[in-house]
Protein backbone atom coordinates (compact mmCIF):
# COMPACT_ATOMS: atom_id res chain seq x y z
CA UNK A 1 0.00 0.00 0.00
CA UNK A 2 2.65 2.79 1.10
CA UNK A 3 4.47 1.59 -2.46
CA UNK A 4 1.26 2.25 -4.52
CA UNK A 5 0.68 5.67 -2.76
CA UNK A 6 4.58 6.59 -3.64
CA UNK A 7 3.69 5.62 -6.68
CA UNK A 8 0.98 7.45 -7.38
CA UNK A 9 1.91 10.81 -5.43
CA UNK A 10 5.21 10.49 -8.51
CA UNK A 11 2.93 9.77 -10.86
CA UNK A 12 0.61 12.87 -10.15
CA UNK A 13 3.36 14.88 -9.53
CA UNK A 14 5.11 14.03 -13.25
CA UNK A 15 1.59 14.95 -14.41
CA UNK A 16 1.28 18.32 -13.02
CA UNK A 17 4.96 18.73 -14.38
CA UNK A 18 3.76 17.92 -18.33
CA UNK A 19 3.30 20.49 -20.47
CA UNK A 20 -0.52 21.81 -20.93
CA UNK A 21 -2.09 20.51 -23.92
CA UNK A 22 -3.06 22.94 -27.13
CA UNK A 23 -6.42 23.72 -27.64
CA UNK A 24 -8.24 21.59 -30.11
CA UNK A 25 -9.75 22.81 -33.43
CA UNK A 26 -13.42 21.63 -32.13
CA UNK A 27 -12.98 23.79 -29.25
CA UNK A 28 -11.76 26.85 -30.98
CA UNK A 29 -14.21 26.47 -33.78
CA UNK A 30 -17.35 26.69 -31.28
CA UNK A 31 -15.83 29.43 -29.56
CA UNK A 32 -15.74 31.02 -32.86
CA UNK A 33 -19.23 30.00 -33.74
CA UNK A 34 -20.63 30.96 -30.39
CA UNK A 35 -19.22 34.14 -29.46
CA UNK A 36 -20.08 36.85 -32.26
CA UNK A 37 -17.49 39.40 -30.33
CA UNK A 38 -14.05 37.42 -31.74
CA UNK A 39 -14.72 38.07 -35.43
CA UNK A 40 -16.04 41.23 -37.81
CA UNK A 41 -20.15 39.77 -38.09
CA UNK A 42 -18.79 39.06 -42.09
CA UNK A 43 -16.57 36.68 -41.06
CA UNK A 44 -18.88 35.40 -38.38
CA UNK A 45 -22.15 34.97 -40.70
CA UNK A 46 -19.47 33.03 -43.42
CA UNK A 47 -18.60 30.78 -41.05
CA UNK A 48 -22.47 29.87 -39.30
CA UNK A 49 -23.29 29.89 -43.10
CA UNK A 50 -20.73 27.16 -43.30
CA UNK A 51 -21.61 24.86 -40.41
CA UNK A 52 -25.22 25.06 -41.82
CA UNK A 53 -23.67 24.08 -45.30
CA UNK A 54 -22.52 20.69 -43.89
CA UNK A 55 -25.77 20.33 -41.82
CA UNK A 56 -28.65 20.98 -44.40
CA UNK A 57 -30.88 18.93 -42.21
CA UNK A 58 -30.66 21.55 -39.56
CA UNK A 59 -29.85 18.70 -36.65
CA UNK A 60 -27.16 21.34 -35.53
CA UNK A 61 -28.26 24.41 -34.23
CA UNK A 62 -26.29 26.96 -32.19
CA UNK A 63 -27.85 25.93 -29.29
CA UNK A 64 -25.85 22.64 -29.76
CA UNK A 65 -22.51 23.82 -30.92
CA UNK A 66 -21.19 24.65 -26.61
CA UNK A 67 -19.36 21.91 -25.86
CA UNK A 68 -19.23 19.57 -28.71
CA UNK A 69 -20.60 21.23 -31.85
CA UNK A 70 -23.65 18.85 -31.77
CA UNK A 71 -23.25 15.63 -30.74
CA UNK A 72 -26.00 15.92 -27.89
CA UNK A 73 -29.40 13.36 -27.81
CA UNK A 74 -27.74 11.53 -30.49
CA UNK A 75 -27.08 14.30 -32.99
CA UNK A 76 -24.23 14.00 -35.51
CA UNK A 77 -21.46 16.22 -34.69
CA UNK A 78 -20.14 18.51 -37.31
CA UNK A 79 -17.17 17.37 -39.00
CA UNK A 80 -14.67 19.95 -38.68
CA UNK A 81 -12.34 18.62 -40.89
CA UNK A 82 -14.92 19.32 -43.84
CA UNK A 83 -15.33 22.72 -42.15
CA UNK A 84 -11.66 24.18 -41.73
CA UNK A 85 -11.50 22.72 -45.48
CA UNK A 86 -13.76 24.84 -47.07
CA UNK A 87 -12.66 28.15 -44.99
CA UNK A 88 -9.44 27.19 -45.58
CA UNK A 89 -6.89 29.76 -47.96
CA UNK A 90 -6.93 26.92 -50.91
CA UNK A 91 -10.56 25.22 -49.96
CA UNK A 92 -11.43 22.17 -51.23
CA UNK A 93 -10.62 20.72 -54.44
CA UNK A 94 -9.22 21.72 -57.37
CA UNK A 95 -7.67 25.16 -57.46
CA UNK A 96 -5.69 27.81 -59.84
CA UNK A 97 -1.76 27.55 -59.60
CA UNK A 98 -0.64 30.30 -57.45
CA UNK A 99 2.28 32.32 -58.85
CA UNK A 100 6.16 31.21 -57.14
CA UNK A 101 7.87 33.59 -55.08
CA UNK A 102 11.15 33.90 -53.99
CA UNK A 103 10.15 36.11 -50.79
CA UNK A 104 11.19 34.39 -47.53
CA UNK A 105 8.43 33.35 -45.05
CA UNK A 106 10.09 34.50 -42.27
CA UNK A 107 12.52 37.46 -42.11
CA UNK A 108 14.22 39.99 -39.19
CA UNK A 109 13.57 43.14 -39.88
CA UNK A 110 14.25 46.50 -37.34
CA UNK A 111 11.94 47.48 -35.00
CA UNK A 112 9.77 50.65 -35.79
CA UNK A 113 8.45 51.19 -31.80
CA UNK A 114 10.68 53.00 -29.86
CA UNK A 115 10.84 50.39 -26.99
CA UNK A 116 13.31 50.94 -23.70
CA UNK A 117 13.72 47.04 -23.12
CA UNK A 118 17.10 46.83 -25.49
CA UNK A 119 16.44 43.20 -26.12
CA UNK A 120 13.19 43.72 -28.32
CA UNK A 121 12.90 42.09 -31.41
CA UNK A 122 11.36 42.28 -34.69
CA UNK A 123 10.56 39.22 -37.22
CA UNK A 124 8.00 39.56 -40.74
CA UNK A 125 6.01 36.16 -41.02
CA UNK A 126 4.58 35.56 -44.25
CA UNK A 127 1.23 33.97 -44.68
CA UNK A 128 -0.20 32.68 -47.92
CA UNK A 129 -1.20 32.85 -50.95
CA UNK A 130 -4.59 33.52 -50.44
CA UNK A 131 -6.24 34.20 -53.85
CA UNK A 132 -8.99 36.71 -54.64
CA UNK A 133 -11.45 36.10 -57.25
CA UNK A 134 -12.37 38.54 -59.66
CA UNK A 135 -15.56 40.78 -59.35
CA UNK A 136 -17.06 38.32 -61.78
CA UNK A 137 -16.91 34.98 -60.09
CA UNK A 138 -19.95 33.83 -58.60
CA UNK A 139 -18.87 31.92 -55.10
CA UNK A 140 -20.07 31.26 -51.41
CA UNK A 141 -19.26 35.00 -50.32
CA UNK A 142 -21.04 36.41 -53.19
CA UNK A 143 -24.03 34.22 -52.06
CA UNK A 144 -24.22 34.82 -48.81
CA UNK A 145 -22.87 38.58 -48.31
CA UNK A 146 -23.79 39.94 -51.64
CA UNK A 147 -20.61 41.07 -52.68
CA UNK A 148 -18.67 40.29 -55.23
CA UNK A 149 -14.64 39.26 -55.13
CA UNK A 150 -14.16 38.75 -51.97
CA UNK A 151 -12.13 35.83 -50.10
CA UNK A 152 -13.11 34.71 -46.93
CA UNK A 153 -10.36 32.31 -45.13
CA UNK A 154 -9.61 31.23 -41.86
CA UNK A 155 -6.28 29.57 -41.31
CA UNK A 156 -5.43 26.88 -38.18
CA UNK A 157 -1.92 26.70 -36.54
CA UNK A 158 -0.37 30.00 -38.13
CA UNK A 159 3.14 30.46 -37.34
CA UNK A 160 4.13 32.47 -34.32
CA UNK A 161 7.04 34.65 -33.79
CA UNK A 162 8.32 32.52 -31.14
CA UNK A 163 8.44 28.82 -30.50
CA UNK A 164 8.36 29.28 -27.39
CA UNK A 165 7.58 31.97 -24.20
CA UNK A 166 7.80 35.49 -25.57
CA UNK A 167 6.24 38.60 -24.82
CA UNK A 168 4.59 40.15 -28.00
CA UNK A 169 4.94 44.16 -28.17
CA UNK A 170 3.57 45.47 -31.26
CA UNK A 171 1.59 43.98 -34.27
CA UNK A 172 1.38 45.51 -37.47
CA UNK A 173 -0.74 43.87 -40.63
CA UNK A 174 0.19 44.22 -44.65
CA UNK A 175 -0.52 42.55 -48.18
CA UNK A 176 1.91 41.97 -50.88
CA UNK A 177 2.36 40.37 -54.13
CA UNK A 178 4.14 37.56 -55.05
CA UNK A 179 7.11 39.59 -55.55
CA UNK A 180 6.87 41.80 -52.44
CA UNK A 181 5.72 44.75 -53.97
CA UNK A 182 3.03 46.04 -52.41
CA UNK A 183 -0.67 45.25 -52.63
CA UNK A 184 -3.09 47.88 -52.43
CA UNK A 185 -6.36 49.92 -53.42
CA UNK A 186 -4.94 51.57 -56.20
CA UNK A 187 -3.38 48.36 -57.87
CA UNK A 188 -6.97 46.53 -57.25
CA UNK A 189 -6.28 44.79 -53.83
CA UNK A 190 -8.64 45.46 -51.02
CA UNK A 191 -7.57 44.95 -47.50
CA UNK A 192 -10.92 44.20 -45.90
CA UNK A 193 -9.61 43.09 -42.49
CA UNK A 194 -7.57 40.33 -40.79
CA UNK A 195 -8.29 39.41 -37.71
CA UNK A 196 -5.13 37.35 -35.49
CA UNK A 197 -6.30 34.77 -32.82
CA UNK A 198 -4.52 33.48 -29.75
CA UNK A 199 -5.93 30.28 -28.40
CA UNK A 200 -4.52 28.75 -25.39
CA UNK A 201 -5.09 26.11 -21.98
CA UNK A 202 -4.38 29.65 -20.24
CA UNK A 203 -5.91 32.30 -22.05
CA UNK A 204 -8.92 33.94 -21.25
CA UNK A 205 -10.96 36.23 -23.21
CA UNK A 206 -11.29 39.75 -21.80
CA UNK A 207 -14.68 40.73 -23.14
CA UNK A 208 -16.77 37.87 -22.14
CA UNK A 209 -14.50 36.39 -19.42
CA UNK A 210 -15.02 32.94 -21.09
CA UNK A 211 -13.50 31.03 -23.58
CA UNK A 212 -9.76 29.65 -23.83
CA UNK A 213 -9.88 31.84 -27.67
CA UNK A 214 -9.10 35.92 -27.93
CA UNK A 215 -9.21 37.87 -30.80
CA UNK A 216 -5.95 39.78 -30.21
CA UNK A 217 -5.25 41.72 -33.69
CA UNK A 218 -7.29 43.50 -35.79
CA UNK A 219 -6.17 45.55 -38.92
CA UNK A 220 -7.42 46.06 -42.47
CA UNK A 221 -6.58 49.05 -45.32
CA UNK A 222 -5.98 51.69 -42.68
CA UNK A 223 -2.80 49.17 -41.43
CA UNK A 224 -3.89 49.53 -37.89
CA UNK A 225 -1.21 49.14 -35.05
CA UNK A 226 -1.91 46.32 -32.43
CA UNK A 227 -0.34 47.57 -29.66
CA UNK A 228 0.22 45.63 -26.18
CA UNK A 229 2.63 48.49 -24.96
CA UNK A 230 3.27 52.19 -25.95
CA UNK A 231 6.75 53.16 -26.77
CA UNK A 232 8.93 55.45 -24.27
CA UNK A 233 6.05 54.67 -22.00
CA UNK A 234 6.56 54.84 -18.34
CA UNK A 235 4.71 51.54 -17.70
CA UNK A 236 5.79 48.30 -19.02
CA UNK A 237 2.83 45.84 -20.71
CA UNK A 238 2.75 43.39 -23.13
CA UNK A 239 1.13 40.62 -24.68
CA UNK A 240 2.58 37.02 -23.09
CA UNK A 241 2.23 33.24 -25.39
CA UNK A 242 3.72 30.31 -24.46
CA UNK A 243 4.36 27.01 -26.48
CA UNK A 244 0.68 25.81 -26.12
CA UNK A 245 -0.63 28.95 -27.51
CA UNK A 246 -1.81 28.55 -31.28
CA UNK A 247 -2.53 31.27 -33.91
CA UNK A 248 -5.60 31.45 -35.86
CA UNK A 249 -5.71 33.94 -38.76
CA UNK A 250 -9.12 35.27 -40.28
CA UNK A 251 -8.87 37.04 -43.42
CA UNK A 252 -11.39 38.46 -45.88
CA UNK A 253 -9.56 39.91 -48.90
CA UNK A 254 -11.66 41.67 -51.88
CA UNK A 255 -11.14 42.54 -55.03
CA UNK A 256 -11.66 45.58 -57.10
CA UNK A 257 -10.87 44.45 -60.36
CA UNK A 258 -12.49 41.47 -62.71
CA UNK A 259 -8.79 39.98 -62.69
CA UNK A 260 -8.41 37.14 -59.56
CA UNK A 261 -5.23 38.25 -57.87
CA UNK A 262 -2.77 36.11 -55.26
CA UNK A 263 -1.53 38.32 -52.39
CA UNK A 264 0.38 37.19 -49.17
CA UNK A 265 -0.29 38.73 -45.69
CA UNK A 266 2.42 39.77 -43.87
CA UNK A 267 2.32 39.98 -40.20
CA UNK A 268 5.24 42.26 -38.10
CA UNK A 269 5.82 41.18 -34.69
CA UNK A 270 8.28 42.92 -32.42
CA UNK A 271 8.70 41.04 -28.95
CA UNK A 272 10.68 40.30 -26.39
CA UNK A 273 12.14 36.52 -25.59
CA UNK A 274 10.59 34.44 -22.46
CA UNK A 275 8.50 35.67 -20.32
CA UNK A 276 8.55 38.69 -18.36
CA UNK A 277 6.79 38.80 -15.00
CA UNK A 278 7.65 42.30 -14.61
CA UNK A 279 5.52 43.40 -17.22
CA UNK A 280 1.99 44.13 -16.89
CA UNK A 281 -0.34 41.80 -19.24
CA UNK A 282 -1.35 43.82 -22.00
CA UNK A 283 -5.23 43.27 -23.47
CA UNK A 284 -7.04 44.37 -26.24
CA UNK A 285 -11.05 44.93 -24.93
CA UNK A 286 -13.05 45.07 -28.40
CA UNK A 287 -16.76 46.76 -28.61
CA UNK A 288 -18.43 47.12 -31.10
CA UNK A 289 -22.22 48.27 -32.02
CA UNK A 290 -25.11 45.93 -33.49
CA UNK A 291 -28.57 44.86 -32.44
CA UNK A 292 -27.38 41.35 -31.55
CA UNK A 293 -23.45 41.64 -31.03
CA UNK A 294 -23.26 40.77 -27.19
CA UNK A 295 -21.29 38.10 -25.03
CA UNK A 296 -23.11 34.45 -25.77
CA UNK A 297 -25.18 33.32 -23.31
CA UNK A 298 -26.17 36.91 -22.12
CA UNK A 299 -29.63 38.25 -22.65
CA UNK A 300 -29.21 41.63 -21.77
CA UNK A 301 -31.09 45.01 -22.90
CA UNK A 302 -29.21 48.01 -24.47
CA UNK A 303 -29.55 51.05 -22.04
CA UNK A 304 -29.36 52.66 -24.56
CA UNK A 305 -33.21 51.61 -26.44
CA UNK A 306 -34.17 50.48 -29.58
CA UNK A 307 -30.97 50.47 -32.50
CA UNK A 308 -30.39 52.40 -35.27
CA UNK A 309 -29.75 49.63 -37.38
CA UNK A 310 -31.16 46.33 -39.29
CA UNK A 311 -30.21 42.89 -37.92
CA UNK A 312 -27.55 43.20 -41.27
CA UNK A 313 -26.11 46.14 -39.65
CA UNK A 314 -27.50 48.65 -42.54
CA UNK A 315 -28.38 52.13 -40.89
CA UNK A 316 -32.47 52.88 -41.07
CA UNK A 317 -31.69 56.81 -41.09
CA UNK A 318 -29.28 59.11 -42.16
CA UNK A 319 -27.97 60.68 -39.05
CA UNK A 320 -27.88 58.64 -36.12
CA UNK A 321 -25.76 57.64 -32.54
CA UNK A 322 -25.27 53.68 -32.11
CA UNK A 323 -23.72 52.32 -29.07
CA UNK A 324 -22.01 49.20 -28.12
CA UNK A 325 -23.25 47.27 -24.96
CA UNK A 326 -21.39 48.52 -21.91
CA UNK A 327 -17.94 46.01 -20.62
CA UNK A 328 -17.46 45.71 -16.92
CA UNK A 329 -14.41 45.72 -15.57
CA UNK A 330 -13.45 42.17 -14.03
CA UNK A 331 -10.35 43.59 -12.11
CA UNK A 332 -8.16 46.74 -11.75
CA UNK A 333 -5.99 47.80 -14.46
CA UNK A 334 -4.94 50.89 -16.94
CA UNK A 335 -6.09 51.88 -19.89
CA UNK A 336 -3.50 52.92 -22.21
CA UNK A 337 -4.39 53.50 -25.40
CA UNK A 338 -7.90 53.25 -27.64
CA UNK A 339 -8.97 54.22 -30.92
CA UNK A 340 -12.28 53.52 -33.49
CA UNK A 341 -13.43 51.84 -36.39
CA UNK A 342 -16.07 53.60 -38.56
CA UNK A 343 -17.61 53.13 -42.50
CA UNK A 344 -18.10 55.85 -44.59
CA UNK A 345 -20.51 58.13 -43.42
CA UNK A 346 -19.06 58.15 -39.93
CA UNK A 347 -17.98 61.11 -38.07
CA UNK A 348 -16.95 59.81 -34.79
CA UNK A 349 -16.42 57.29 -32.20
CA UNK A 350 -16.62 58.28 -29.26
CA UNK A 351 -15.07 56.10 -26.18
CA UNK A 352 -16.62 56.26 -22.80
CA UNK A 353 -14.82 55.48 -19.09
CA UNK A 354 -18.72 54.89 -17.37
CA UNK A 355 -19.78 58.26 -18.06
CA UNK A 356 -16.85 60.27 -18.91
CA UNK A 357 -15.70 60.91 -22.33
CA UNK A 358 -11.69 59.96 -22.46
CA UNK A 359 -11.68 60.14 -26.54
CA UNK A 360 -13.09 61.32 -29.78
CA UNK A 361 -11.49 59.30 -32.59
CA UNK A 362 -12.35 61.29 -35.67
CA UNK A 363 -12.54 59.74 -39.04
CA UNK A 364 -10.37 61.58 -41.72
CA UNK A 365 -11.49 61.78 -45.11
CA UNK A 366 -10.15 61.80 -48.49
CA UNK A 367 -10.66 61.39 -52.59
CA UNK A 368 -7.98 59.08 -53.00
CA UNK A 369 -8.81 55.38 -52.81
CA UNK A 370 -7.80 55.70 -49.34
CA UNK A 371 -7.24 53.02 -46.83
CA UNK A 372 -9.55 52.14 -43.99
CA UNK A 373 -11.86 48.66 -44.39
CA UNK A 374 -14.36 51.15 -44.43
CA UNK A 375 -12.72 53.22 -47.00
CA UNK A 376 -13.25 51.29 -49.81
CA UNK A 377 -13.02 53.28 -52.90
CA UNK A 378 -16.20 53.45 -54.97
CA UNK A 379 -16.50 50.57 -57.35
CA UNK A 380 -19.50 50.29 -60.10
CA UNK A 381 -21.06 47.74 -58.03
CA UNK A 382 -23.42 47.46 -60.54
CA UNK A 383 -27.28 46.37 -59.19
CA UNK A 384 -30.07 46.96 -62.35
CA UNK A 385 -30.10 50.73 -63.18
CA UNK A 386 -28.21 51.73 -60.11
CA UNK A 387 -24.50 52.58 -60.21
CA UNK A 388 -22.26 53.41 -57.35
CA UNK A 389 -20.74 57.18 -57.66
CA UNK A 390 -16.99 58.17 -56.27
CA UNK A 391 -17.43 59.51 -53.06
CA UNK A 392 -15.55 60.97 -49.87
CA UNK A 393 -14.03 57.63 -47.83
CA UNK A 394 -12.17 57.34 -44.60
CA UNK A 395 -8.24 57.39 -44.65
CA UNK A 396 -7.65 57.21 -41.50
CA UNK A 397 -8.86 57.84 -37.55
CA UNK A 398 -7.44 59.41 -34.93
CA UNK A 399 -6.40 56.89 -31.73
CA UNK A 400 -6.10 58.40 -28.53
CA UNK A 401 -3.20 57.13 -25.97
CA UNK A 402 -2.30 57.75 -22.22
CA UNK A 403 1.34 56.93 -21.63
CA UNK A 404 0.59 57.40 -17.76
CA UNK A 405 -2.73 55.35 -17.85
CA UNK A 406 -6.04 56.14 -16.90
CA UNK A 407 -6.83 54.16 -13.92
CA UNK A 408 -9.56 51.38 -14.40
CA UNK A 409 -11.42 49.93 -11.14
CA UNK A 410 -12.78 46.70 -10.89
CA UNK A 411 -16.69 47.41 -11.37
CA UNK A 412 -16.01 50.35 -13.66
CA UNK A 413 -17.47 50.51 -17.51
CA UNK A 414 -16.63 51.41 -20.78
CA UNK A 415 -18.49 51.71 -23.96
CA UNK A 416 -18.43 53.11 -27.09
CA UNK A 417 -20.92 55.84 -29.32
CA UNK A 418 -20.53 55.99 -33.20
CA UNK A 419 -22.09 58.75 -34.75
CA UNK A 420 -22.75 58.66 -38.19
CA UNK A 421 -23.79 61.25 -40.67
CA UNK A 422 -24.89 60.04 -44.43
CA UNK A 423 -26.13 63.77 -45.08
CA UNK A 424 -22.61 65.06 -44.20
CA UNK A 425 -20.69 62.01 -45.79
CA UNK A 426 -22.62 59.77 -48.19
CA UNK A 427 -22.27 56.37 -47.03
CA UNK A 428 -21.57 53.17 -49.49
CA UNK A 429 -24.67 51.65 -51.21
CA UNK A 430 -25.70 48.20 -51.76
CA UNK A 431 -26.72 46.80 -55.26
CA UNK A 432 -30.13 47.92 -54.74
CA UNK A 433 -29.53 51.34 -53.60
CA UNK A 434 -29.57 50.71 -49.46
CA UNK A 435 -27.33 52.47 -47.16
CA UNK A 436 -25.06 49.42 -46.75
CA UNK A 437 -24.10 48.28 -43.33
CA UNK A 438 -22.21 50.09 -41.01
CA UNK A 439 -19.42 49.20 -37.91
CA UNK A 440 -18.18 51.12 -35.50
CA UNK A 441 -15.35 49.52 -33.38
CA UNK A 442 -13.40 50.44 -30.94
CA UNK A 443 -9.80 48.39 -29.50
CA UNK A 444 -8.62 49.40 -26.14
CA UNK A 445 -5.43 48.38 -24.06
CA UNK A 446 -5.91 48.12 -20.90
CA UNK A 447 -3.17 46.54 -19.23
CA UNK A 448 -3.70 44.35 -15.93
C-alpha cells in the first residue's frame, strides 16, 4: 500500500509537471461560432453559413454547438475537418496555380516602436497565398454577403514569432504580391480586415470572461497598429504566449478588379524573448455596435433603447448615434491606449470610461482610394439601373493614448458611441440602392 501511494503521489506529480495541452480545433471552432465578439459579423455569418452548409438537415443548431458542436441526444457532430477545409486559404478541391515567389516566409527586420527594453525584437512572417477572385466569379461569399470578389479564409496553426515563451509588443498587418511589392487599393487589392487569434489552456478572453480563444489583432486598409505596450512609455505591458498557444488567422480579402489576384499577408511582430513577469499583461477589450453583437449566453437590454440599425447592420436613417453594450471591468488595471473603427458616413467614435468621455477618434477623409476597411473606394457595383458614384471615404482615424494610464477599477465601464452622418458624408450603397451596413469599433489596451 505505502508503495502504490509513492507511486501514485510520482505519478501525479510528473503529471502536473507535463506540459498543458493545445487547444483543439473543435474547441476553438465553437468558440468562434458561439461568441459573435471574436470576429467582424462578415466573417462570423461566413462561417455559421458554413456549419449550416454541412448540416442541411438543420440537426445542428447553435444551441448545440457549446461543448461539442452537436453531438448531444444523439445528434451528428459537425465534421470539422470538412469545415476548416472549405474556410481554408486553398478550400477544397481543385484550385488555380498560385504564382512562385522567392520572398522568404520568415525574415528579421528592425523594429519601428521606440521600446526601452534593449532586447526587443522584430521578425516579418509571411502567410499565404490567399487568392482573390475577380468581381465576376460567382462563389459562397457572393451568395451569402452579396458582394462580389471577396475571399473569406480562416487559417489553423499559423506560425508564431516565437516557439516558445515570448512577450509580443507590437503587431502591425500588410498585403503583398508575389514579388513583395506592395498590394493595395490603387493596384486593385482590397484589404478588408484580418483578424489574429490566440488560443490557449491559459488564455482567457477579456470581453466575455469565457472562452480559452481571444481575438488579439485586428487591422485592415488603414494598417492599424496592435499595440500591447506604448513606446517610451513609463509603464511596461505586453502581450505574453507560451508554447501551447496557437494562432488562428481570419482574413477576408476583396477585389476591385475582374482579374483574380494572389496576395500574401504579412504579419510584423516585435517582442521580447521568455516571459517577463515584470511586465503588466497587455489586453485588447473590443466593442463594437449591433442589435445582436453581445457576449453568448447573455440576454441583456441596451440602455441605450431600440438600434439604429437592421439585424444586417445597414443604418435605417441618415444621421444617427449607435452604441455598443457597456464592458465591466473584471479587475483593476490601466487603460493605455484606444482608438475607433467607422464606414463611410461616420464622423466619430466616441469612447466612454462609465460616463466620462476619455476620446473622440475622428474619421479623416479623403478622394484618394484611401485606406480604412471602411474606406473602400467606390466601385461600379453594378445592381439593375443603379450605379455606385466616387465619393468621400475614410483614410484614417485618430487613436487616442495615455502613456501614464487612466486608472480602471474593478466594477467600472466602458463603452463606445458611433455617430454617423450620411447627409454630411454619403455612405456606401448596396446593389439595390440601401445604405449598406455600417461598424463602428473600438480596441482598447488596458493593461492588468
Amino acid at each position: 500500500m505505502h508503495l502504490t501511494l509513492v507511486s501514485l503521489v510520482a505519478g501525479a506529480a510528473a503529471l502536473s509537471l507535463a506540459p498543458p495541452a493545445p487547444i483543439s480545433d473543435r474547441e476553438i471552432v465553437s468558440s468562434l461560432l458561439n461568441n459573435p465578439i471574436l470576429l467582424p459579423r462578415s466573417s462570423h455569418k461566413l462561417l455559421q453559413a458554413r456549419a449550416a452548409q454541412l448540416d442541411p438537415s438543420g440537426t445542428l443548431t447553435r444551441r448545440q454547438f457549446p461543448g461539442g458542436l452537436g453531438g448531444a441526444g444523439g445528434a451528428p457532430k459537425l465534421d470539422i475537418g470538412s469545415l476548416l477545409g472549405l474556410l481554408s486559404p486553398k478550400g477544397n478541391g481543385p484550385q488555380p496555380v498560385p504564382p512562385n515567389s522567392s520572398v522568404p516566409e520568415v525574415r528579421n527586420v528592425p523594429a519601428k516602436g521606440t521600446w526601452k527594453d534593449p532586447g526587443a525584437k522584430a521578425v516579418k512572417i509571411r502567410y499565404g497565398p490567399y487568392r482573390i477572385p475577380p468581381t465576376s466569379e460567382k462563389n459562397f461569399e457572393s451568395e451569402v454577403l452579396n458582394v462580389q470578389g471577396m475571399a473569406n479564409t480562416f487559417k489553423m496553426g499559423a506560425k508564431k514569432p516565437c516557439t516558445g515563451e515570448c512577450t509580443i509588443l507590437a503587431i502591425f498587418a500588410d498585403l503583398e504580391y508575389a514579388d513583395g511589392s506592395p498590394a493595395t487599393n490603387a493596384n486593385g487589392a482590397w484589404f478588408h480586415h484580418t483578424v489574429l487569434l490566440n488560443s490557449g489552456p491559459k488564455v482567457l478572453e477579456p470581453n466575455c470572461g469565457t472562452g480559452r480563444v481571444e481575438n488579439i489583432f485586428m487591422s485592415g486598409n488603414e494598417r492599424t497598429t496592435g499595440g500591447f505596450a506604448l513606446p517610451d512609455a513609463k509603464i511596461k505591458s505586453g502581450y505574453s504566449i507560451t508554447a501551447a498557444d496557437s494562432f488562428i488567422l481570419s482574413t477576408e480579402l476583396m477585389n476591385m478588379q475582374n482579374m483574380e489576384k494572389w496576395v500574401w499577408l504579412t504579419i510584423h511582430y516585435e517582442y521580447l524573448d521568455g516571459p517577463h513577469p515584470d511586465y503588466r499583461q497587455g489586453k485588447t477589450l473590443w466593442m463594437t455596435i449591433g442589435p445582436e453583437i453581445r457576449c453568448p449566453g447573455t440576454n441583456i437590454t441596451s440602455p441605450w433603447g431600440p438600434s439604429n440599425l437592421t439585424m444586417s447592420q445597414q443604418p435605417k436613417t441618415e444621421v444617427f448615434s449607435e452604441h455598443s453594450f457597456p464592458w465591466r471591468a473584471p479587475q483593476p488595471g490601466l487603460i493605455l491606449g484606444t482608438g475607433g473603427h467607422m464606414h463611410d458616413g461616420g464622423v466619430g467614435v466616441e469612447i466612454f470610461k462609465n460616463s466620462e468621455l476619455i476620446c473622440n477618434s475622428v474619421p479623416h477623409y479623403t478622394k484618394s482610394t484611401g485606406h480604412g476597411m471602411g474606406g473602400m473606394r467606390r466601385r461600379q457595383l453594378k445592381g439593375g439601373d443603379y450605379n455606385n458614384l466616387e465619393i468621400l471615404h475614410i483614410e484614417k482615424q485618430d487613436p487616442c493614448n495615455f502613456p501614464d494610464g487612466i486608472p480602471l477599477q474593478k466594477g467600472d465601464t466602458m463603452h463606445l458611441q458611433a455617430n454617423y452622418n450620411f447627409k454630411k458624408y454619403p455612405g456606401m450603397k448596396n446593389k439595390k440602392g440601401e445604405l449598406d451596413e455600417v461598424m463602428g469599433i473600438v480596441g482598447t489596451l488596458v493593461a492588468f
